[in-house]
C-alpha atoms as a PDB file:
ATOM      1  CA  UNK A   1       0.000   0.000   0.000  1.00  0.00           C
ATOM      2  CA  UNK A   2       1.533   3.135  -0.856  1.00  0.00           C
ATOM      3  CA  UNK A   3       2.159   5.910   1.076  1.00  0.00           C
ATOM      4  CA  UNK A   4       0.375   9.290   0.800  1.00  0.00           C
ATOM      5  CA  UNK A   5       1.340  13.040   1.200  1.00  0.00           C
ATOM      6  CA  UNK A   6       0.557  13.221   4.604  1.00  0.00           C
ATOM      7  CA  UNK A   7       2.505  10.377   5.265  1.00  0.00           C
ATOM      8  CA  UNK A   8      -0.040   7.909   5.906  1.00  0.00           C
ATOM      9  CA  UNK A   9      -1.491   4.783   4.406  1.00  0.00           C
ATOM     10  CA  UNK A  10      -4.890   5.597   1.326  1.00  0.00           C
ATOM     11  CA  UNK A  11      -7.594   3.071   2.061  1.00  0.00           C
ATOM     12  CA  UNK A  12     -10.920   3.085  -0.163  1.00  0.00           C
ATOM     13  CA  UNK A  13     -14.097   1.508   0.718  1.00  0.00           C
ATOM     14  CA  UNK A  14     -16.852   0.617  -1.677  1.00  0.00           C
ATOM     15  CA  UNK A  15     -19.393   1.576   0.863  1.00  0.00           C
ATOM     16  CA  UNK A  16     -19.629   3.036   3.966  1.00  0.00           C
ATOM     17  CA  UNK A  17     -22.145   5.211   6.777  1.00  0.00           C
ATOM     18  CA  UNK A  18     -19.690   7.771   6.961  1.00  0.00           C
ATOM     19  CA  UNK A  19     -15.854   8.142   6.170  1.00  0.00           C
ATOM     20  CA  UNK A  20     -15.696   9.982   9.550  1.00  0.00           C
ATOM     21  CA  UNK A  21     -17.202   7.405  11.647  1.00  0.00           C
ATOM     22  CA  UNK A  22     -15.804   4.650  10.234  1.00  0.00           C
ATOM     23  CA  UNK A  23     -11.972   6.394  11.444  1.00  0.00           C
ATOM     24  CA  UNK A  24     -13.235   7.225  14.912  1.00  0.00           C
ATOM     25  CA  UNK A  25     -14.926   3.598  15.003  1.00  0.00           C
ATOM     26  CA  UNK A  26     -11.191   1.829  14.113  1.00  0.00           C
ATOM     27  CA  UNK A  27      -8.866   4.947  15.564  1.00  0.00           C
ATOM     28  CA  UNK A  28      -6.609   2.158  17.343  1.00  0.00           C
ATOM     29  CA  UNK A  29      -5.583   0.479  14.147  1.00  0.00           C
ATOM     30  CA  UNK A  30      -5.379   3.452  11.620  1.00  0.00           C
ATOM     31  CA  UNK A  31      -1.898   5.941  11.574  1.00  0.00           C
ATOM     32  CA  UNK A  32      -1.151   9.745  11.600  1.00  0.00           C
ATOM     33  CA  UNK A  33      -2.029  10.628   8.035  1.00  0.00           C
ATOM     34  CA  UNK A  34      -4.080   7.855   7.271  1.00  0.00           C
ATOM     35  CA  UNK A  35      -7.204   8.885   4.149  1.00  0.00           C
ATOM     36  CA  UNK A  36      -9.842   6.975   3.901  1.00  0.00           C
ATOM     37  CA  UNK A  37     -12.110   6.552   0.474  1.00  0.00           C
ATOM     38  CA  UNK A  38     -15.503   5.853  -0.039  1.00  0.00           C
ATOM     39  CA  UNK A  39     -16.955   5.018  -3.074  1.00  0.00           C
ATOM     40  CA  UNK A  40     -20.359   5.556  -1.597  1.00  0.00           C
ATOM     41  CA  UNK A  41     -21.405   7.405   2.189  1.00  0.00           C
ATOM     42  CA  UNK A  42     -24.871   6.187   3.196  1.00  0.00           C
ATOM     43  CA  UNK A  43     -24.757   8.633   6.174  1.00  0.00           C
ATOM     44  CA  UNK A  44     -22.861  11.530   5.412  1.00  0.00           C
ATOM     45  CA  UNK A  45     -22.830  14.346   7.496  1.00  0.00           C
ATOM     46  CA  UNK A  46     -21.741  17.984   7.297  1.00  0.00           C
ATOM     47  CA  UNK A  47     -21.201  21.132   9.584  1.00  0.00           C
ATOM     48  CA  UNK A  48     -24.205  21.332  12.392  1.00  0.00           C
ATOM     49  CA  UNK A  49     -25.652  17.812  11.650  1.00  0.00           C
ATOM     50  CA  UNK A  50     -26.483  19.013   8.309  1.00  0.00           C
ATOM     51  CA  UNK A  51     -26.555  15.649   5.801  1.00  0.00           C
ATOM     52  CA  UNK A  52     -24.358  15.281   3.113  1.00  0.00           C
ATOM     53  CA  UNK A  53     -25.579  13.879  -0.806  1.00  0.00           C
ATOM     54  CA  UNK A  54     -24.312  10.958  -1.946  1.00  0.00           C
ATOM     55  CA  UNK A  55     -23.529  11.158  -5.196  1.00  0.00           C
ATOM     56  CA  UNK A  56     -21.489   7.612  -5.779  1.00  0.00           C
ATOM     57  CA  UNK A  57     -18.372   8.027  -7.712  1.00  0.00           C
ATOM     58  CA  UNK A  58     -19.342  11.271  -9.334  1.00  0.00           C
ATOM     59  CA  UNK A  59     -17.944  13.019  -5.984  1.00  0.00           C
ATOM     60  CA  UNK A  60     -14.729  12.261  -3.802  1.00  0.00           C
ATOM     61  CA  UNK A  61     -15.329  11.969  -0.361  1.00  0.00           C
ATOM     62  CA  UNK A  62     -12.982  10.946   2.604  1.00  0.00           C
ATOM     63  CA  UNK A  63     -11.527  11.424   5.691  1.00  0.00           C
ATOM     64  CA  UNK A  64      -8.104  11.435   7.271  1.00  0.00           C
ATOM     65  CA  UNK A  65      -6.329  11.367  10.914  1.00  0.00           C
ATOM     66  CA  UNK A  66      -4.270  13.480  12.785  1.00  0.00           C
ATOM     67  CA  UNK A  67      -3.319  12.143  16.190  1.00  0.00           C
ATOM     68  CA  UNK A  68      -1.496  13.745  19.229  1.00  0.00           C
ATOM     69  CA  UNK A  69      -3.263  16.907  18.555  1.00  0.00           C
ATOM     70  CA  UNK A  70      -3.957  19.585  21.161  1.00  0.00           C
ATOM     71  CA  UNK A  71      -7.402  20.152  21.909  1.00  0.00           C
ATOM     72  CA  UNK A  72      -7.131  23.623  21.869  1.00  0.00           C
ATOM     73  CA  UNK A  73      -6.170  23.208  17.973  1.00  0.00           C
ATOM     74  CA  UNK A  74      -8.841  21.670  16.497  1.00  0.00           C
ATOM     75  CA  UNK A  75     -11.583  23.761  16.545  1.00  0.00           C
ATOM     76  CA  UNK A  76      -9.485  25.559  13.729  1.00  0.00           C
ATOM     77  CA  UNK A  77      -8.492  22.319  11.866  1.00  0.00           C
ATOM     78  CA  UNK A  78     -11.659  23.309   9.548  1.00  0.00           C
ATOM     79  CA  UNK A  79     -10.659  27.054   8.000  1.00  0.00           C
ATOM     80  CA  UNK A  80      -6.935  25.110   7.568  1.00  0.00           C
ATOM     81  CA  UNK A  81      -8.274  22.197   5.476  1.00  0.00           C
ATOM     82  CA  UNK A  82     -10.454  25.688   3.805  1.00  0.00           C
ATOM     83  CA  UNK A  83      -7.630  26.912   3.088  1.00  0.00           C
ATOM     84  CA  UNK A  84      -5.172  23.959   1.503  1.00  0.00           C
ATOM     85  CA  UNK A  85      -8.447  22.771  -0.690  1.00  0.00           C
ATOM     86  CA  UNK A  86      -8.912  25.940  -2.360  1.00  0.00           C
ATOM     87  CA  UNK A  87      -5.368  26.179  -3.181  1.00  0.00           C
ATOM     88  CA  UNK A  88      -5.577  22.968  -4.436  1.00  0.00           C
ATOM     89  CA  UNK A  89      -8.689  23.338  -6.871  1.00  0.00           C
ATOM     90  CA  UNK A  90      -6.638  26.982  -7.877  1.00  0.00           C
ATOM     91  CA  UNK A  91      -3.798  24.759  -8.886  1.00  0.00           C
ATOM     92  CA  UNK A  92      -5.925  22.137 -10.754  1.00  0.00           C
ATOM     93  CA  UNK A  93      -7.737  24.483 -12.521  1.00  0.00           C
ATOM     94  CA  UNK A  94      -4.918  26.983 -13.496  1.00  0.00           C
ATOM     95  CA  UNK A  95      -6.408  30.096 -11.865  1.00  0.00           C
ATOM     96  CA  UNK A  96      -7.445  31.634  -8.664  1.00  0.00           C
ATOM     97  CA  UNK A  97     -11.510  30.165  -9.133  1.00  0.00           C
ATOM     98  CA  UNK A  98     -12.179  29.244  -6.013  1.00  0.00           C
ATOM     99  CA  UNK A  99     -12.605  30.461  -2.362  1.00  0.00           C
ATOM    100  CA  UNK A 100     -13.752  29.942   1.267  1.00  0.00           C
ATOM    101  CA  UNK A 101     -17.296  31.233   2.359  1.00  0.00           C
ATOM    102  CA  UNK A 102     -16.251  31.012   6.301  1.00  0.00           C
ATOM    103  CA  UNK A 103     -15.892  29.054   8.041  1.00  0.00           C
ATOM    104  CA  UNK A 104     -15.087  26.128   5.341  1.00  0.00           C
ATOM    105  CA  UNK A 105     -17.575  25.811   2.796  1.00  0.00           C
ATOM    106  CA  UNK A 106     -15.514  25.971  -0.135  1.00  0.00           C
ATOM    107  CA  UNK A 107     -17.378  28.045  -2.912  1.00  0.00           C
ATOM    108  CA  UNK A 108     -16.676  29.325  -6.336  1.00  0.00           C
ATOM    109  CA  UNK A 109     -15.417  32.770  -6.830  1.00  0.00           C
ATOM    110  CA  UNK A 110     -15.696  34.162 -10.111  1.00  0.00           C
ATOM    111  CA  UNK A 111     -18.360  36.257 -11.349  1.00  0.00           C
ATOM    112  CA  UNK A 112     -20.994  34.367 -13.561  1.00  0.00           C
ATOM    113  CA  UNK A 113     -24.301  32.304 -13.181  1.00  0.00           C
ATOM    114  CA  UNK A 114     -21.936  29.769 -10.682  1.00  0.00           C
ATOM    115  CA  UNK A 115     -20.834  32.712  -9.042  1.00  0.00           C
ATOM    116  CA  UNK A 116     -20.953  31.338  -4.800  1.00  0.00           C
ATOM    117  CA  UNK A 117     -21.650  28.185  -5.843  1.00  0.00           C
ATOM    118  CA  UNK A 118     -20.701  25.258  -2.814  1.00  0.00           C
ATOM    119  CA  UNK A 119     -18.106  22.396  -4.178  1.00  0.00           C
ATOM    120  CA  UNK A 120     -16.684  21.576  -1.192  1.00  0.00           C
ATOM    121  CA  UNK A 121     -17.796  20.596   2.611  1.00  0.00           C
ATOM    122  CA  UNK A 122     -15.541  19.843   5.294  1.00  0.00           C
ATOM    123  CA  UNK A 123     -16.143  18.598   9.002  1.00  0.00           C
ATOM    124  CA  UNK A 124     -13.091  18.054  11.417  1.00  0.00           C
ATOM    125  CA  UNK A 125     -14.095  16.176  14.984  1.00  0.00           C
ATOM    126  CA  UNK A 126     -12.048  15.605  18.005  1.00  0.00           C
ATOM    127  CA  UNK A 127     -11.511  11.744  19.156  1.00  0.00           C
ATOM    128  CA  UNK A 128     -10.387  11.353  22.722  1.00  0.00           C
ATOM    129  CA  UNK A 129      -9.313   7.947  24.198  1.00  0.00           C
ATOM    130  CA  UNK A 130      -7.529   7.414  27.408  1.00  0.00           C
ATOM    131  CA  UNK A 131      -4.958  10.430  27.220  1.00  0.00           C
ATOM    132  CA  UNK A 132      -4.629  10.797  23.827  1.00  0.00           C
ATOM    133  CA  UNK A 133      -6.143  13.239  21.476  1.00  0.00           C
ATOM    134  CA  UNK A 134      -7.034  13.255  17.599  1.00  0.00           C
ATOM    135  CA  UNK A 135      -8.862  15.066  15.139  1.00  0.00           C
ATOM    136  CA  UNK A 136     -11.018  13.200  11.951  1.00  0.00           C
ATOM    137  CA  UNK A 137     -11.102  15.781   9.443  1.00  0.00           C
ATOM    138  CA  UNK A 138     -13.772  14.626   6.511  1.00  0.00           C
ATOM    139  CA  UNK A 139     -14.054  16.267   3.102  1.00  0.00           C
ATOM    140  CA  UNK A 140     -16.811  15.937   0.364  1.00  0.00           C
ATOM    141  CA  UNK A 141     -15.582  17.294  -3.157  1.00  0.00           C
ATOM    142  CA  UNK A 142     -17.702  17.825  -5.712  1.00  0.00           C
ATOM    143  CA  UNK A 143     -16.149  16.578  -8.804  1.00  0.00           C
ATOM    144  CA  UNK A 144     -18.336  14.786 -11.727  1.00  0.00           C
ATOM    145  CA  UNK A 145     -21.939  16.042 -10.815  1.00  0.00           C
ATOM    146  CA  UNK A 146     -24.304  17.637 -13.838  1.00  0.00           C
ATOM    147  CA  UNK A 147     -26.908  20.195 -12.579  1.00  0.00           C
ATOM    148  CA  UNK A 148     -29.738  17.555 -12.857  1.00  0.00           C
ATOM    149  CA  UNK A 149     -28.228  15.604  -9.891  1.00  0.00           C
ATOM    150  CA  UNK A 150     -28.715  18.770  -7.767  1.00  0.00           C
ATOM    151  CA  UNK A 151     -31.944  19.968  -9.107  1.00  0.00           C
ATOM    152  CA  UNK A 152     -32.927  16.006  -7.752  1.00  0.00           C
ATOM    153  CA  UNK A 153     -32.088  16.530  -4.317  1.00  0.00           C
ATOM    154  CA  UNK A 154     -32.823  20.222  -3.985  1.00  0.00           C
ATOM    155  CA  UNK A 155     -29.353  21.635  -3.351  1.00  0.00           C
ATOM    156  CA  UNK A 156     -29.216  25.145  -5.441  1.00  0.00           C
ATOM    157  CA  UNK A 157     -26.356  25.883  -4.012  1.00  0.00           C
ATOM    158  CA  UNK A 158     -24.167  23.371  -4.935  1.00  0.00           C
ATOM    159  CA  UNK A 159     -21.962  22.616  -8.122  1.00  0.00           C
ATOM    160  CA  UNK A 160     -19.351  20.099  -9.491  1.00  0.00           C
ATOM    161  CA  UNK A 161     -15.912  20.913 -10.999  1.00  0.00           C
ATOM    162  CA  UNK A 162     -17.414  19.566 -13.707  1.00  0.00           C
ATOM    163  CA  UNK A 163     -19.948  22.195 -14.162  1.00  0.00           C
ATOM    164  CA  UNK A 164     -17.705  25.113 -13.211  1.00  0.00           C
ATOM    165  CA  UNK A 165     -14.846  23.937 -15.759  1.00  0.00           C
ATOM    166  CA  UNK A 166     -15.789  21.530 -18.351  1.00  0.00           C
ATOM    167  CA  UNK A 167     -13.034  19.195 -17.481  1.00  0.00           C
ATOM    168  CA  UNK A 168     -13.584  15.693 -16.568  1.00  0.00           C
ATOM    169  CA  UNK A 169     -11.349  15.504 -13.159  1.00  0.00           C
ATOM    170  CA  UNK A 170      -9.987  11.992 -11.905  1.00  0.00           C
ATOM    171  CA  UNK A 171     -11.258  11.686  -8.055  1.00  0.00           C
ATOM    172  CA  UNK A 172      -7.889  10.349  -7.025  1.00  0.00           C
ATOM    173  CA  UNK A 173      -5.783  13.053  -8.936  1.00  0.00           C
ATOM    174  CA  UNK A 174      -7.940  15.530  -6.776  1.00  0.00           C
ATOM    175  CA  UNK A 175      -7.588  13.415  -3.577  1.00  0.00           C
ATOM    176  CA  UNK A 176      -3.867  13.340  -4.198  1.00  0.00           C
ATOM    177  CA  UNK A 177      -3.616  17.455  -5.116  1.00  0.00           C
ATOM    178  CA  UNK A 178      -5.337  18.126  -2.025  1.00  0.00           C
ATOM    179  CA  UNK A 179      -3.194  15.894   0.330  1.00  0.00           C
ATOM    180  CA  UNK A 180      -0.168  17.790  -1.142  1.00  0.00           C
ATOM    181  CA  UNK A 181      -1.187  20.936  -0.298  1.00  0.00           C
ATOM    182  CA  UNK A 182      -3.046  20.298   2.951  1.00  0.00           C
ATOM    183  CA  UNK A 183       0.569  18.647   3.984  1.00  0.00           C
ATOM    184  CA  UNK A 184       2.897  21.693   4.857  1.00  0.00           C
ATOM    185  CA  UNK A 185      -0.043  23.941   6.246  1.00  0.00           C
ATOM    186  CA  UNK A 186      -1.215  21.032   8.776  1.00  0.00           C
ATOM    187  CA  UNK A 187       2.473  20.799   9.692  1.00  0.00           C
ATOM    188  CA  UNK A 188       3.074  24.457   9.802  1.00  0.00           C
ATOM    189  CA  UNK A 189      -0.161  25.267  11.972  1.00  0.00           C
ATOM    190  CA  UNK A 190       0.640  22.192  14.180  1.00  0.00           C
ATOM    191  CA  UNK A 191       4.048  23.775  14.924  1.00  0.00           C
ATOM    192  CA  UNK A 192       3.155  27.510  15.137  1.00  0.00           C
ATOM    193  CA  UNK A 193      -0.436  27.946  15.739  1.00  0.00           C
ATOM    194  CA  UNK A 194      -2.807  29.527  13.271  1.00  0.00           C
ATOM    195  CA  UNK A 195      -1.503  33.126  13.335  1.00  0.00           C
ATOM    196  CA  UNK A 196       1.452  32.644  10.648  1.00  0.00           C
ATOM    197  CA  UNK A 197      -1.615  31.390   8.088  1.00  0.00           C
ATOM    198  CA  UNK A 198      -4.458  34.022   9.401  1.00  0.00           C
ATOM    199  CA  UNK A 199      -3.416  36.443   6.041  1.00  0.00           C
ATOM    200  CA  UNK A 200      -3.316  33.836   3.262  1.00  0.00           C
ATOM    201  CA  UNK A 201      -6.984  32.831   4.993  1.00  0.00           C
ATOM    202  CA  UNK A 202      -8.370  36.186   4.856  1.00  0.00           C
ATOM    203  CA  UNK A 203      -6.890  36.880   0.921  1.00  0.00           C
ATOM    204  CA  UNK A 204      -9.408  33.937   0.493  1.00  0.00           C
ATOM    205  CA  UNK A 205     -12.009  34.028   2.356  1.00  0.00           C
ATOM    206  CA  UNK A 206     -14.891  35.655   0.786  1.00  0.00           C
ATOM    207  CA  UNK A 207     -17.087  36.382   3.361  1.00  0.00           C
ATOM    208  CA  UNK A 208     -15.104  39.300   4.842  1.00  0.00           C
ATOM    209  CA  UNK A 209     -16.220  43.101   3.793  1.00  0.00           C
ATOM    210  CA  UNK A 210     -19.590  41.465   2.866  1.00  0.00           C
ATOM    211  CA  UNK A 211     -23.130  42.451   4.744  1.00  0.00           C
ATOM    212  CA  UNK A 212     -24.194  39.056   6.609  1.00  0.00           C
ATOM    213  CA  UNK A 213     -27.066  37.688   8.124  1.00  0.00           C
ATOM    214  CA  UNK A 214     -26.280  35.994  11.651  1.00  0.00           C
ATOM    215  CA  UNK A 215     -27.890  33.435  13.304  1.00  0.00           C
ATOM    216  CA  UNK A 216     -27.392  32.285  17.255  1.00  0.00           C
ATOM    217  CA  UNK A 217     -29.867  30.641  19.091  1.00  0.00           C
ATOM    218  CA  UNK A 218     -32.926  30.975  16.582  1.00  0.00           C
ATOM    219  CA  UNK A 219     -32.502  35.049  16.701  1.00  0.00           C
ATOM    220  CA  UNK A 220     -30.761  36.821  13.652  1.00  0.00           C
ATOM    221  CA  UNK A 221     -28.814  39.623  13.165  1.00  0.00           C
ATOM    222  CA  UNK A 222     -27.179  41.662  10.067  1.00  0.00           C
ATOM    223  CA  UNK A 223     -23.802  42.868  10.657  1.00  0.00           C
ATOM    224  CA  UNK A 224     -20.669  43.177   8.040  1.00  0.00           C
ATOM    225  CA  UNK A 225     -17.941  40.818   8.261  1.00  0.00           C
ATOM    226  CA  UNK A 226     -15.034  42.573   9.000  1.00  0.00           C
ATOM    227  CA  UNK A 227     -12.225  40.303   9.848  1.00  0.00           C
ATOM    228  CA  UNK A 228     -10.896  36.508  11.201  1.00  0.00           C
ATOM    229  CA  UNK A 229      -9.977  36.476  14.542  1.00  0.00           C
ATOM    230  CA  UNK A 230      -6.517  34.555  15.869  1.00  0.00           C
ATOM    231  CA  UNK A 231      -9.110  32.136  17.105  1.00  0.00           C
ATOM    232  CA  UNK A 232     -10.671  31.344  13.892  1.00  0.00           C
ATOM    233  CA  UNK A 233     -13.956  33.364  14.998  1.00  0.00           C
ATOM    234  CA  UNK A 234     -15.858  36.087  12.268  1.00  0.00           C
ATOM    235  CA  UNK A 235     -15.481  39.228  13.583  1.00  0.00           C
ATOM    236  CA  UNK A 236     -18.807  41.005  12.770  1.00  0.00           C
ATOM    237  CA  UNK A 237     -19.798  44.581  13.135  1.00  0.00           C
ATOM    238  CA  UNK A 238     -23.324  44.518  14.435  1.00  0.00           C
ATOM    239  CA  UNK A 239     -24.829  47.989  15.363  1.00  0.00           C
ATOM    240  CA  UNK A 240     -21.049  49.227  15.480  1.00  0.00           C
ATOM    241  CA  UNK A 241     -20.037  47.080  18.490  1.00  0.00           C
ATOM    242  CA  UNK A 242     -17.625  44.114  16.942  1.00  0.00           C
ATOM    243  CA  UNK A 243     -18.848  40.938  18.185  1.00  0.00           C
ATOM    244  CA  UNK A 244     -16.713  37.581  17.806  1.00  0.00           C
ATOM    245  CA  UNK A 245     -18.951  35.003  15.806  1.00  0.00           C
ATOM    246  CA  UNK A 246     -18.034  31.120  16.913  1.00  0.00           C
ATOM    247  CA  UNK A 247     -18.500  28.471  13.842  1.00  0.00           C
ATOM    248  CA  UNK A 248     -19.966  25.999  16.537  1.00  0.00           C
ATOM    249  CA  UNK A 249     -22.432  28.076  17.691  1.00  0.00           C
ATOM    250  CA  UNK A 250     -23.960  30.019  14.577  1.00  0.00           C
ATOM    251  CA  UNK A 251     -25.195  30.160  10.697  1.00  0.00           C
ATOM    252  CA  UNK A 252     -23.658  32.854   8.425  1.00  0.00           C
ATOM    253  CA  UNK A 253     -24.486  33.314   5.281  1.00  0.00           C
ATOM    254  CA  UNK A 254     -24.626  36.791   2.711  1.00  0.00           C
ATOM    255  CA  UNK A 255     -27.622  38.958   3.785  1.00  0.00           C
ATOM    256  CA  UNK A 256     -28.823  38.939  -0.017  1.00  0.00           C
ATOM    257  CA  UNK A 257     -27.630  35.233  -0.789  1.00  0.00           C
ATOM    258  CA  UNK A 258     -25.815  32.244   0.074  1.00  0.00           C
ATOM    259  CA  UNK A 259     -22.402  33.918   0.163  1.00  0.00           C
END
């Protein structure tokens, strides 16, 4: 079995509930760095126990494991693996197309009838056992879809590289581009925190400068992004007092759209 770019073993499934359970269910026998595949989820999940589609082979989803982790870093494991997936689609596709609606949806970002369009979820959970802490950090790329599979399950949001391109991507060449670029940020932010990568998130994150609609606990509020926080929060200007946003605890989302 080969070895991937973040140094672990690449095992694929045909089927499977959901790539992140299924490493938190067999933690003791998987490695740092270990991906795994599935050809199909049955129980996909995203951000806030939102589902995810299953779309077979037509998407790439998976999930890989980074053990000895400090608690304290994961809750901004999700804007990292943001931020090494968008530069990853950028390099596939040649140009700067894509970016990160905050915290981690990763959307596309040039102007057009795709314009904000979601191709990419991400959901990062802690694992603890005895004294020993790890992080599961599950992606779902959009990569083969046609706009008829998301008119079916009522997702107007979403769209395939496919759709946004015209190019017929192989799941594992996209797999293996984002493994390669998620590789020296992990290590980087693992070493020195999150404030050495804070600027190249911003330059992509397109949710800052934009009027956003806010909502905690069932109430909602409009406020304007302003800026990302050392602690991965949104800072938001709400009635001019700047209030710290926390992914875990709200919905964001453009006051006249999704982005």
């Amino acid at each position: 079995m080969e070895i991937n770019p973040l140094g672990g073993r690449t095992i694929i499934l045909d089927e499977v509930d959901s790539t992140n359970t299924y490493v938190k269910t067999n933690i003791t026998s998987l490695l740092n760095g270990d991906i795994i595949v599935a050809k199909h989820q049955t129980g996909g999940r995203g951000r806030m126990g939102n589902s995810w589609a299953d779309f077979g082979e037509k998407n790439l989803t998976f999930s890989f494991l980074e053990t000895n982790c400090n608690i304290n870093k994961i809750s901004i494991l999700p804007l990292i693996c943001g931020l090494g997936t968008v530069n990853a689609l950028n390099k596939l596709v040649g140009q700067r197309s894509f970016g990160v609606k905050w915290p981690n949806d990763v959307i596309y970002n040039l102007s057009g009838d795709h314009y904000g369009k979601k191709v990419c979820g991400i959901l990062c959970e802690s694992v603890i056992y005895y004294d020993k802490v790890s992080a599961v950090c599950g992606l779902g790329i959009n990569v083969a879809q046609e706009q008829a599979d998301f008119d079916h399950v009522q997702l107007p949001y979403a769209a395939s590289l496919k759709m946004l391109t015209g190019y017929d991507f192989e799941p594992m060449v996209v797999l293996d581009t984002v493994a390669q670029s998620l590789t020296p940020l992990l290590e980087q932010y693992m070493t020195s925190g999150f404030s050495p990568l804070r600027a190249d998130y911003c330059n992509i994150c397109v949710t800052l400068s934009k009027e956003v609609e806010i909502t905690i606990g069932g109430q909602s509020h409009n406020g304007i992004a302003v800026d990302i926080s050392e602690d991965g929060n949104l800072v938001c200007s709400i009635d001019g007092t700047l209030v710290k946003v926390n992914a875990s605890e709200a919905h964001v989302r453009g006051l006249y759209g999704y982005v």
